[in-house]
N, C-alpha and C. Protein backbone atom coordinates (compact mmCIF):
# COMPACT_ATOMS: atom_id res chain seq x y z
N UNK A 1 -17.74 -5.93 6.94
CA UNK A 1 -16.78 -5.50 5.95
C UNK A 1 -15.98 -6.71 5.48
N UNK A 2 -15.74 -6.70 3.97
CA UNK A 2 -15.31 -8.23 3.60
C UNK A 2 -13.25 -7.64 3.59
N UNK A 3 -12.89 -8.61 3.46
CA UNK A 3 -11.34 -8.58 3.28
C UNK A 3 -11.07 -8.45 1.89
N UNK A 4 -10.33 -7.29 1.51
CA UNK A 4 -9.70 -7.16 -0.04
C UNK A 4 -9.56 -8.14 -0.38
N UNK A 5 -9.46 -8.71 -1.92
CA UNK A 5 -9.13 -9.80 -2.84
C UNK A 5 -7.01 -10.00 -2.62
N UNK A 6 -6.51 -8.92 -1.82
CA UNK A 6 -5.28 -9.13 -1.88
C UNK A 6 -4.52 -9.01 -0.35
N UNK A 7 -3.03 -9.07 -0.75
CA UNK A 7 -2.48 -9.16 0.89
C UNK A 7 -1.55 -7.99 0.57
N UNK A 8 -1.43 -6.80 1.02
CA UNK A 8 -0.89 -5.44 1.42
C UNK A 8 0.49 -6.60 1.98
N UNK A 9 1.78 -6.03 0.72
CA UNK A 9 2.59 -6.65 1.22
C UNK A 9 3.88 -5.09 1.25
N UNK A 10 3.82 -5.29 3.26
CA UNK A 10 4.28 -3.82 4.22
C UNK A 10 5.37 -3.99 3.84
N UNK A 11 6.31 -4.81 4.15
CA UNK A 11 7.76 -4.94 3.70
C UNK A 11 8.31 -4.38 2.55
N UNK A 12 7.80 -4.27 1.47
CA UNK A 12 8.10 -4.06 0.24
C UNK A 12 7.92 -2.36 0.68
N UNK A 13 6.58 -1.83 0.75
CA UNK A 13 6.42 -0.49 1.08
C UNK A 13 7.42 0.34 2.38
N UNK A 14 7.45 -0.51 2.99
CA UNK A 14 8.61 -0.15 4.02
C UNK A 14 10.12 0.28 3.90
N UNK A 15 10.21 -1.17 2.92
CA UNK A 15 11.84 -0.78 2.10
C UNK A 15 11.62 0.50 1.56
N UNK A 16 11.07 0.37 0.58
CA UNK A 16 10.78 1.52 -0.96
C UNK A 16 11.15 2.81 0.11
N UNK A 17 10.33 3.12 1.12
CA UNK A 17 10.12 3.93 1.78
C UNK A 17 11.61 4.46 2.71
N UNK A 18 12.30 3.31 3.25
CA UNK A 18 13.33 3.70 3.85
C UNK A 18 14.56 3.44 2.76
N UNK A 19 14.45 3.34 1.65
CA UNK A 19 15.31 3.39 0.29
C UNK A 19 15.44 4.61 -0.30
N UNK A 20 14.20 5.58 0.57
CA UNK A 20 14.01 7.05 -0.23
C UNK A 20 14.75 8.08 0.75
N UNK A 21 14.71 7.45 1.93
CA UNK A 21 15.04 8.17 3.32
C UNK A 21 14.27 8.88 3.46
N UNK A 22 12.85 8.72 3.44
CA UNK A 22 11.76 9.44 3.57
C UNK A 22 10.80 8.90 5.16
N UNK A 23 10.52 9.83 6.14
CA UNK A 23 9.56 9.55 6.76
C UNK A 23 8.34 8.98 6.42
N UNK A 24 7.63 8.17 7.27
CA UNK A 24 6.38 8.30 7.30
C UNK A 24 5.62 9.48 6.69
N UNK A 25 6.20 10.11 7.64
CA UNK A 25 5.32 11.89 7.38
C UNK A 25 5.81 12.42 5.53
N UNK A 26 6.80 11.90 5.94
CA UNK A 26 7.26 12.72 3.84
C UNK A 26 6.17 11.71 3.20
N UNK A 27 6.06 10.39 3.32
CA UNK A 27 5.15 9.70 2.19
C UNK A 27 3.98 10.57 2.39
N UNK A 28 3.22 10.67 3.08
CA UNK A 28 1.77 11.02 3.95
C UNK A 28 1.89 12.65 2.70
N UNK A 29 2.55 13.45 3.08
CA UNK A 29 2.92 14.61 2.04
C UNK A 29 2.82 14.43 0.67
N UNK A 30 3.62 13.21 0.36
CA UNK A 30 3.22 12.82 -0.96
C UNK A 30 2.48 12.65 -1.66
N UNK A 31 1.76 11.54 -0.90
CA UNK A 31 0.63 11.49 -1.50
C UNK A 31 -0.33 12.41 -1.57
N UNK A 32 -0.48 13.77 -0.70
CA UNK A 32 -1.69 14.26 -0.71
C UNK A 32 -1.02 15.45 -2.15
N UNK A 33 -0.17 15.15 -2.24
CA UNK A 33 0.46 16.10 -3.77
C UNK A 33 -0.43 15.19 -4.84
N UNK A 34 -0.08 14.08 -4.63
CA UNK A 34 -0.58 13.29 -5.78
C UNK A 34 -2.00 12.75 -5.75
N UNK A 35 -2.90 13.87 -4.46
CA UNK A 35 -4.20 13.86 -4.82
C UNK A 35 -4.71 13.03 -3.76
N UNK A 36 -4.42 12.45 -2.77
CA UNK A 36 -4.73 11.17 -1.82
C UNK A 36 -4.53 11.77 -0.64
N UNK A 37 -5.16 12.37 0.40
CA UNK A 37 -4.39 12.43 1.56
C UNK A 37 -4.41 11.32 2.85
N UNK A 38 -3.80 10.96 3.04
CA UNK A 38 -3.41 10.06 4.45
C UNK A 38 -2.81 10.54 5.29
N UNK A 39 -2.88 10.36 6.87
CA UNK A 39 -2.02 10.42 7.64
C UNK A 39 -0.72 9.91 7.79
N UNK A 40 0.04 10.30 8.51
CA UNK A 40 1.36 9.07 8.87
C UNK A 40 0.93 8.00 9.29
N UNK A 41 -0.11 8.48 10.90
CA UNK A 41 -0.38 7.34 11.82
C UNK A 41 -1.44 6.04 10.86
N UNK A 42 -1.83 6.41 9.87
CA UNK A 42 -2.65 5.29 9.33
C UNK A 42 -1.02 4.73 8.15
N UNK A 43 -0.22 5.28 7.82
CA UNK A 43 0.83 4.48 7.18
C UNK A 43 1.51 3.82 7.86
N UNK A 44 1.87 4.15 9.43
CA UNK A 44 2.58 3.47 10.45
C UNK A 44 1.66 1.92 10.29
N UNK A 45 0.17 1.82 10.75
CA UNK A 45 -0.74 0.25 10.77
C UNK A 45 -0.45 -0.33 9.51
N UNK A 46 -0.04 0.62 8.42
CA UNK A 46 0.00 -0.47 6.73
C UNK A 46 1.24 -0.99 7.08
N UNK A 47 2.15 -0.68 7.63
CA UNK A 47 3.82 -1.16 7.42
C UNK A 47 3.28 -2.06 8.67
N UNK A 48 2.42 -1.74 9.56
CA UNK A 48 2.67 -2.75 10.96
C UNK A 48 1.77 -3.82 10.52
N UNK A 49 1.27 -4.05 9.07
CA UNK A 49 0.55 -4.92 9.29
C UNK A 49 -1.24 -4.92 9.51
N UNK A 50 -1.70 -3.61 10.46
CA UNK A 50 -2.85 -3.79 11.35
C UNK A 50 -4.21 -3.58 10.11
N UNK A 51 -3.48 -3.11 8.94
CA UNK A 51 -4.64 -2.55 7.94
C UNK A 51 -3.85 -2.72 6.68
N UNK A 52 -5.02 -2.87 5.72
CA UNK A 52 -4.36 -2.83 4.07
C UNK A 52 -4.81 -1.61 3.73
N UNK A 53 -4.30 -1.09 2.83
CA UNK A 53 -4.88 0.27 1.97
C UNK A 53 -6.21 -0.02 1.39
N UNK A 54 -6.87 0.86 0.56
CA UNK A 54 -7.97 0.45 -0.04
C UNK A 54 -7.29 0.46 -1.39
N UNK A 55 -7.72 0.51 -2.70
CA UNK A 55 -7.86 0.13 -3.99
C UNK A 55 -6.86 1.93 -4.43
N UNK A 56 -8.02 2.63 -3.87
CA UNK A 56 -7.54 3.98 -4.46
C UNK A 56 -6.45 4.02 -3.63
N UNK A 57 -6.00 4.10 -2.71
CA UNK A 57 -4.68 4.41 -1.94
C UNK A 57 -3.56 3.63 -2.26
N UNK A 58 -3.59 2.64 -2.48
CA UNK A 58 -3.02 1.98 -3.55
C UNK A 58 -1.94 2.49 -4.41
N UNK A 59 -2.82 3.00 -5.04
CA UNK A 59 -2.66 3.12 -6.79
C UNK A 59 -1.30 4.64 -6.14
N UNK A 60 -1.79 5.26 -4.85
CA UNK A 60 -1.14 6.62 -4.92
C UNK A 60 -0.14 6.36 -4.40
N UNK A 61 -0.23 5.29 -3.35
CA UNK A 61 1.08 4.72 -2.69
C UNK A 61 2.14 4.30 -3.51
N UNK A 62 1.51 3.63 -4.29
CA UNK A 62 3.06 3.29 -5.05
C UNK A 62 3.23 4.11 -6.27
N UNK A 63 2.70 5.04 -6.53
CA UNK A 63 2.79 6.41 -6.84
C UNK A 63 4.44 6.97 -6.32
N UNK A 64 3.99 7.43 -5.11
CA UNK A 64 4.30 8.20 -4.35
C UNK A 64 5.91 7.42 -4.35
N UNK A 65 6.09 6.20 -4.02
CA UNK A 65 7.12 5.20 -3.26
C UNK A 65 8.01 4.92 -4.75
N UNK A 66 7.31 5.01 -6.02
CA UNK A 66 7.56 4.94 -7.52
C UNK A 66 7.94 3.03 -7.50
N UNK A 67 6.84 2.68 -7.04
CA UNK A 67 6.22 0.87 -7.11
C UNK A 67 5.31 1.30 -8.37
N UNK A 68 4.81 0.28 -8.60
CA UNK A 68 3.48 -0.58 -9.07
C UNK A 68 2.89 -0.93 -7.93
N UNK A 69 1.34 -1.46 -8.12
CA UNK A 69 0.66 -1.28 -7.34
C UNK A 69 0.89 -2.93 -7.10
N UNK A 70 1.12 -3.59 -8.24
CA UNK A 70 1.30 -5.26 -8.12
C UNK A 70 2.51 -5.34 -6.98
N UNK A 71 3.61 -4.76 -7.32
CA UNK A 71 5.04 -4.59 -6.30
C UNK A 71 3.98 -4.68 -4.96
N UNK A 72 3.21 -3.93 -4.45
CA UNK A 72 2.47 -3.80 -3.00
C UNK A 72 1.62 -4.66 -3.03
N UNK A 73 0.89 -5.61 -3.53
CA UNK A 73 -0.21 -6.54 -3.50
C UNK A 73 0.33 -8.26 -3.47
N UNK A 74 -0.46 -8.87 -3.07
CA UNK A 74 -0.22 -10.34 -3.18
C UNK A 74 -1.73 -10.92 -3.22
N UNK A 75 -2.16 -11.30 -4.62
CA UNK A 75 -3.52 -11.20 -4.67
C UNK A 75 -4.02 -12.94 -3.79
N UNK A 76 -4.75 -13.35 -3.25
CA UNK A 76 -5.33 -14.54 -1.94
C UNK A 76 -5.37 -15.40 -2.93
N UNK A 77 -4.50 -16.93 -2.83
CA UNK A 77 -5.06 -17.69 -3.44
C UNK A 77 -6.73 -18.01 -3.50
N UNK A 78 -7.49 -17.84 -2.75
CA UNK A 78 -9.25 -18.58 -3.27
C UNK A 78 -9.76 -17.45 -3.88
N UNK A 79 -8.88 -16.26 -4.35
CA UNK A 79 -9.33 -15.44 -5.37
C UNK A 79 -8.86 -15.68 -6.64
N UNK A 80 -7.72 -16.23 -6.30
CA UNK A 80 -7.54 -16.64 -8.24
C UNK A 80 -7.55 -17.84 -8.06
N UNK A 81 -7.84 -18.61 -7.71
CA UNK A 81 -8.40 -20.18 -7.52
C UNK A 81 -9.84 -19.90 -8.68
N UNK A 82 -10.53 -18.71 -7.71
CA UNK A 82 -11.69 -18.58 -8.87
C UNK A 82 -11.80 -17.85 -10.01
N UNK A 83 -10.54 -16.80 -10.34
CA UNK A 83 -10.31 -16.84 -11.80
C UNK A 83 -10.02 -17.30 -12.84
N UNK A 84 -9.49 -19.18 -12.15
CA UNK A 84 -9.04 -19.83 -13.01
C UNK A 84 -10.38 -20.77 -13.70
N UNK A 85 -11.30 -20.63 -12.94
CA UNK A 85 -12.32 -21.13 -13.32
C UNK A 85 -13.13 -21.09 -14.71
């Protein structure tokens, strides 16, 4: 399995998240309103770091958190190293 083109940046989602006074569990709810379902325990590893979202979870997360999906991403420099190409 290759590593996303970006860096899942938790902090940002973490704030958003404790800015709403929302659990874990309330985001996890959210999103499956807005069509995505996740657990808590897999949102607990995105804030800890242990995992990034995928592409589509993404898009619902900061949905859900009312980000942009850019606000949650930090795309790898040797990926736009090679868009500049």
């Amino acid at each position: 399995m290759t590593a996303p083109p970006y860096t899942f940046n938790r902090t940002v989602a973490l704030q958003a998240r404790l800015r709403k006074g929302w659990t874990q569990r309330q985001v996890s709810e959210r999103c499956k309103e807005l069509g995505r379902e996740v657990n808590d325990s897999n949102l607990s590893k995105y804030e800890r770091g242990e995992y990034a979202p995928s592409p589509p979870f993404l898009a619902v997360l900061a949905q859900a958190l009312d980000l942009t999906v850019d606000d949650l991403i930090t795309l790898r420099e040797e990926d736009m190293a090679g868009d500049a190409a």
